[in-house]
N, C-alpha and C. Protein backbone atom coordinates (compact mmCIF):
# COMPACT_ATOMS: atom_id res chain seq x y z
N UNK A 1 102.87 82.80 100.28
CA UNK A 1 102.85 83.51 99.01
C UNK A 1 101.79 84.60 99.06
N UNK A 2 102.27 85.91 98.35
CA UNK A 2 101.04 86.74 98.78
C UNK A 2 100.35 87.01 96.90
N UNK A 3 99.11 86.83 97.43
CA UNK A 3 97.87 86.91 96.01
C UNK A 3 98.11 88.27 95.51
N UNK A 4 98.60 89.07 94.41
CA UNK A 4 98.42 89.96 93.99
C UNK A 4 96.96 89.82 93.08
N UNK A 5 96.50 91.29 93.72
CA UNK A 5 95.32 91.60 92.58
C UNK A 5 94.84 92.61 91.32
N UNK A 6 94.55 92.59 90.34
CA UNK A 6 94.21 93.69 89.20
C UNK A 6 93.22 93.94 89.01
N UNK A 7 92.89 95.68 89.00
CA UNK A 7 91.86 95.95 88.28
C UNK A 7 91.65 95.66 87.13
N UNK A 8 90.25 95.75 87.23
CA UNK A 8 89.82 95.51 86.03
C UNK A 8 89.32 97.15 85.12
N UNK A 9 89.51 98.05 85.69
CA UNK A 9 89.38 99.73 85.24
C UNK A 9 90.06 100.75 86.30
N UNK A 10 89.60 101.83 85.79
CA UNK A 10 90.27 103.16 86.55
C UNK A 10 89.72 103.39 87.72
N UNK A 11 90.23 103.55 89.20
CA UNK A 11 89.35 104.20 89.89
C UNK A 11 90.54 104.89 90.83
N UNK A 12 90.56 105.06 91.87
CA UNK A 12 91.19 105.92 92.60
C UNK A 12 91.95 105.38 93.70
N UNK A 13 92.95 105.07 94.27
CA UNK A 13 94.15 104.66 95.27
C UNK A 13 93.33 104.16 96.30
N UNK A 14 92.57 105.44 96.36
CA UNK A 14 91.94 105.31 97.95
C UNK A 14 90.67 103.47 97.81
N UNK A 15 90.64 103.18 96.73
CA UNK A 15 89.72 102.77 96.64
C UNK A 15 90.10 101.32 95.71
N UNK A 16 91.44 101.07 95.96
CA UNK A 16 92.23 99.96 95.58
C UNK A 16 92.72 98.94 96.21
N UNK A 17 92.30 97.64 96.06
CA UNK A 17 92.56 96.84 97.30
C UNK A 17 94.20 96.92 97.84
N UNK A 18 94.55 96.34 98.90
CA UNK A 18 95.75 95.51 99.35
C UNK A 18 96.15 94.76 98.47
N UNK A 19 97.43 94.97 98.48
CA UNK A 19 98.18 93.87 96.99
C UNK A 19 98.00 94.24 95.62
N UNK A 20 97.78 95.15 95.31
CA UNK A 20 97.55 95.46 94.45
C UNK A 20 98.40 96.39 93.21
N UNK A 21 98.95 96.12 92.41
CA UNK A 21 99.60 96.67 91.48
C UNK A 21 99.09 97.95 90.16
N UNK A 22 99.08 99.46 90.52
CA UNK A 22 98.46 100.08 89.84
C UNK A 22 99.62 100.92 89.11
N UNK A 23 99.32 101.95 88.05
CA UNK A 23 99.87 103.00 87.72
C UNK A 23 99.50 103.97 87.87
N UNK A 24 100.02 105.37 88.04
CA UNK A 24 99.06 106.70 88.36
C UNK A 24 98.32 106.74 86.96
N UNK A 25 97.37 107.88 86.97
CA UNK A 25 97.00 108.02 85.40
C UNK A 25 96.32 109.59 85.65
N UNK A 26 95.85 109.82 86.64
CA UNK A 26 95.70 111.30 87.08
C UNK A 26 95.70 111.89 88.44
N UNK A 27 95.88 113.10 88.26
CA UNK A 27 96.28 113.32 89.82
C UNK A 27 95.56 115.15 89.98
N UNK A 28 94.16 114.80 91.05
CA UNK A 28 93.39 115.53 90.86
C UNK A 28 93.46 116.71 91.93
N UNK A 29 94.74 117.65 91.85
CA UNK A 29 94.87 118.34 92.87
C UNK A 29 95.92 119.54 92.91
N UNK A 30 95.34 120.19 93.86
CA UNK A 30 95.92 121.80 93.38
C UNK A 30 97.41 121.75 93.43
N UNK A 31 97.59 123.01 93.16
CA UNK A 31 99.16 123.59 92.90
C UNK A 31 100.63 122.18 94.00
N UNK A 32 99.73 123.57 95.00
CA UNK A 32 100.54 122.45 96.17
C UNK A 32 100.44 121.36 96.39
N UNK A 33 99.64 120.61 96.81
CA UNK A 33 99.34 119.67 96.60
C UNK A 33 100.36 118.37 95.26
N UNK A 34 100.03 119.11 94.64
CA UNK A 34 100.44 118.14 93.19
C UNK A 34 102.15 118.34 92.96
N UNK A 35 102.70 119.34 93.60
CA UNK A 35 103.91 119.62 93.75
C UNK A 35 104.37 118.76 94.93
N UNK A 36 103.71 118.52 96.04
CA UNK A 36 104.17 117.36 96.92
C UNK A 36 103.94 116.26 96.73
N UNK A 37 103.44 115.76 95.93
CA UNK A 37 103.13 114.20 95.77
C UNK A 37 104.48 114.48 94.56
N UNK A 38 104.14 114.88 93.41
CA UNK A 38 105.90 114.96 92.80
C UNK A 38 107.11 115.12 93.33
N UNK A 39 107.05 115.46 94.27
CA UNK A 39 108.63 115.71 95.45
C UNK A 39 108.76 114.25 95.57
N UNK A 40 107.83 113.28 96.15
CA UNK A 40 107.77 112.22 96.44
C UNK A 40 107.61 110.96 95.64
N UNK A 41 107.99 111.85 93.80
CA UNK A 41 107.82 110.48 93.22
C UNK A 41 106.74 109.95 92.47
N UNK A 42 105.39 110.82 92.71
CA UNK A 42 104.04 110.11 92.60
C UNK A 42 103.43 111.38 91.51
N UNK A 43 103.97 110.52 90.28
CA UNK A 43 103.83 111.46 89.20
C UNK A 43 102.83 110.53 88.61
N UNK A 44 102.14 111.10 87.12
CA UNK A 44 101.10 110.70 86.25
C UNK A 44 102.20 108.94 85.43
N UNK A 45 102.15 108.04 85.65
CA UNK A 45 102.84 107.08 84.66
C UNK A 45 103.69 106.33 85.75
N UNK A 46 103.80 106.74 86.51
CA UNK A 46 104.48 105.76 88.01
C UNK A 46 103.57 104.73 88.64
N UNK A 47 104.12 103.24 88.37
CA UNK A 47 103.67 102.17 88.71
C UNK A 47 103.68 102.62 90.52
N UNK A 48 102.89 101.95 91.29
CA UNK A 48 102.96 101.56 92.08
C UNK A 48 102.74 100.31 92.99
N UNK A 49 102.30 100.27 93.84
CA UNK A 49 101.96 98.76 94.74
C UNK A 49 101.16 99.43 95.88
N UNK A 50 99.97 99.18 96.17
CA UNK A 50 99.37 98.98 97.28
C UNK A 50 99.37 97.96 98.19
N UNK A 51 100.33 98.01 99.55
CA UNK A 51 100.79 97.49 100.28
C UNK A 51 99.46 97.57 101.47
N UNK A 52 98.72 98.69 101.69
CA UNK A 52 97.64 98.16 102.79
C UNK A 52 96.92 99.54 102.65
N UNK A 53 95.99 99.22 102.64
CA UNK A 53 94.81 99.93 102.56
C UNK A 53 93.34 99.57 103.21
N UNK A 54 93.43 100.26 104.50
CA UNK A 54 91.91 99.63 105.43
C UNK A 54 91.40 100.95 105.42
N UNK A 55 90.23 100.70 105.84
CA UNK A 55 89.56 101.69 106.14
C UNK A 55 90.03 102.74 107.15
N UNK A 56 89.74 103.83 107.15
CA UNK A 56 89.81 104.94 107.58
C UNK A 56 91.38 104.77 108.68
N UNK A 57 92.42 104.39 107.84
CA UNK A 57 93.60 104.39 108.14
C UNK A 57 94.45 105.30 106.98
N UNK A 58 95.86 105.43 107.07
CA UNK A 58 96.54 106.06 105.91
C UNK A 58 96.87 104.93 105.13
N UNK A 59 96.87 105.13 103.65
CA UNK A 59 97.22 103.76 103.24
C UNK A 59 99.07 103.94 102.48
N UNK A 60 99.48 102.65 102.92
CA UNK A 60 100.90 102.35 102.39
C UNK A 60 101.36 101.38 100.69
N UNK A 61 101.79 102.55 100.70
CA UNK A 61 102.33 101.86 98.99
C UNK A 61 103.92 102.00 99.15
N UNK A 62 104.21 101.15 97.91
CA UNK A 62 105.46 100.92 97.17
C UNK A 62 105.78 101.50 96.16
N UNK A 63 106.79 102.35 95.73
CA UNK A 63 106.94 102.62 94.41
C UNK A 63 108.71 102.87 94.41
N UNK A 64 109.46 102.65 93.12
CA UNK A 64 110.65 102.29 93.48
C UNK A 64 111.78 102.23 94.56
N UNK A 65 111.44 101.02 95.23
CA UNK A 65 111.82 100.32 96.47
C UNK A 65 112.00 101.09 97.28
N UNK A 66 111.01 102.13 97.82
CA UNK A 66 110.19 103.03 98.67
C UNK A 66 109.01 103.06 99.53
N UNK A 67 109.24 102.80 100.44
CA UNK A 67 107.65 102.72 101.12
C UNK A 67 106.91 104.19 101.56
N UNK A 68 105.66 104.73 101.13
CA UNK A 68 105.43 105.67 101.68
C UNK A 68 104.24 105.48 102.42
N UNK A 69 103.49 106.09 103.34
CA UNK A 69 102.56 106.43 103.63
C UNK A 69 101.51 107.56 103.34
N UNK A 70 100.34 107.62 102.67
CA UNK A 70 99.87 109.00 102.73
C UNK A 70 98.48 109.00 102.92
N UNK A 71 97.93 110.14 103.52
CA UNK A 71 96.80 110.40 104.64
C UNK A 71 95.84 110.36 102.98
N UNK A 72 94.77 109.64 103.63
CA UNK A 72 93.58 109.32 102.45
C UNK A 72 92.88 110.71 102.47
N UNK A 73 92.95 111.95 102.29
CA UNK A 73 92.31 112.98 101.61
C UNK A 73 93.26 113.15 100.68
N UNK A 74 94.65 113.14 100.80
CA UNK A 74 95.69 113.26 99.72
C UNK A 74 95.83 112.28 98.65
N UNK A 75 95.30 111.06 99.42
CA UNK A 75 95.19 109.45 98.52
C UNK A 75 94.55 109.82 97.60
N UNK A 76 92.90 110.21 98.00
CA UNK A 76 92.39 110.04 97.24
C UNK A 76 92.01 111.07 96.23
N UNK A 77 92.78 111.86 95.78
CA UNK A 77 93.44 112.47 94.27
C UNK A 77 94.02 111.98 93.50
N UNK A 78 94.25 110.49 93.48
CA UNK A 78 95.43 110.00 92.89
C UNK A 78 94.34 109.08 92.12
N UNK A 79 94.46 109.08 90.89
CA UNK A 79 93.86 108.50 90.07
C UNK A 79 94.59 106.91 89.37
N UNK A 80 94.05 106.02 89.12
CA UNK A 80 94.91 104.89 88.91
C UNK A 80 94.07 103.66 88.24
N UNK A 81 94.83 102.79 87.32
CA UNK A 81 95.15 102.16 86.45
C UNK A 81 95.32 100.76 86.56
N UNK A 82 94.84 99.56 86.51
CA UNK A 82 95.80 98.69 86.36
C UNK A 82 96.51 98.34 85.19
N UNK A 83 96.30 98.92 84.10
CA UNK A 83 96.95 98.71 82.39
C UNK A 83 98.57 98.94 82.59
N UNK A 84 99.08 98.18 82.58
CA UNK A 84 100.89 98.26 82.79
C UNK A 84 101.53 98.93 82.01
């Protein structure tokens, strides 16, 4: 069985454990930038899942039955939530 975990406040993707169930809530990044993470889904109000997140690796999430990967300078713009 795998332990899901919740924040207990806001902090940032990059900085969210494994297993973990968040929502976006801001997304701190330029034009481009913020136009590719929306291509992909990863808008302001989109639940996600943090599937693995180690150190100085890319970390992998879930978001409707999607797996992505994305490089932690891009991660960590992504602002997040555990409030459902």
């Amino acid at each position: 069985m795998i332990e899901t975990l919740y924040l207990d406040n806001q902090t940032f993707i990059t900085q969210t454990p494994t297993n973990t169930f968040v929502r976006i809530i801001g997304i701190d990044a330029g034009g481009l930038e913020k136009t590719h993470l929306a291509q992909m889904g990863l808008v302001i109000g989109t639940p996600v899942r943090v599937l693995r997140n180690r150190q100085n690796e890319p970390i992998l999430i879930t978001l409707r039955n999607s797996k992505l990967i994305l490089g932690r300078k891009l991660a960590s713009k992504i602002q997040v939530s555990d409030n459902q």
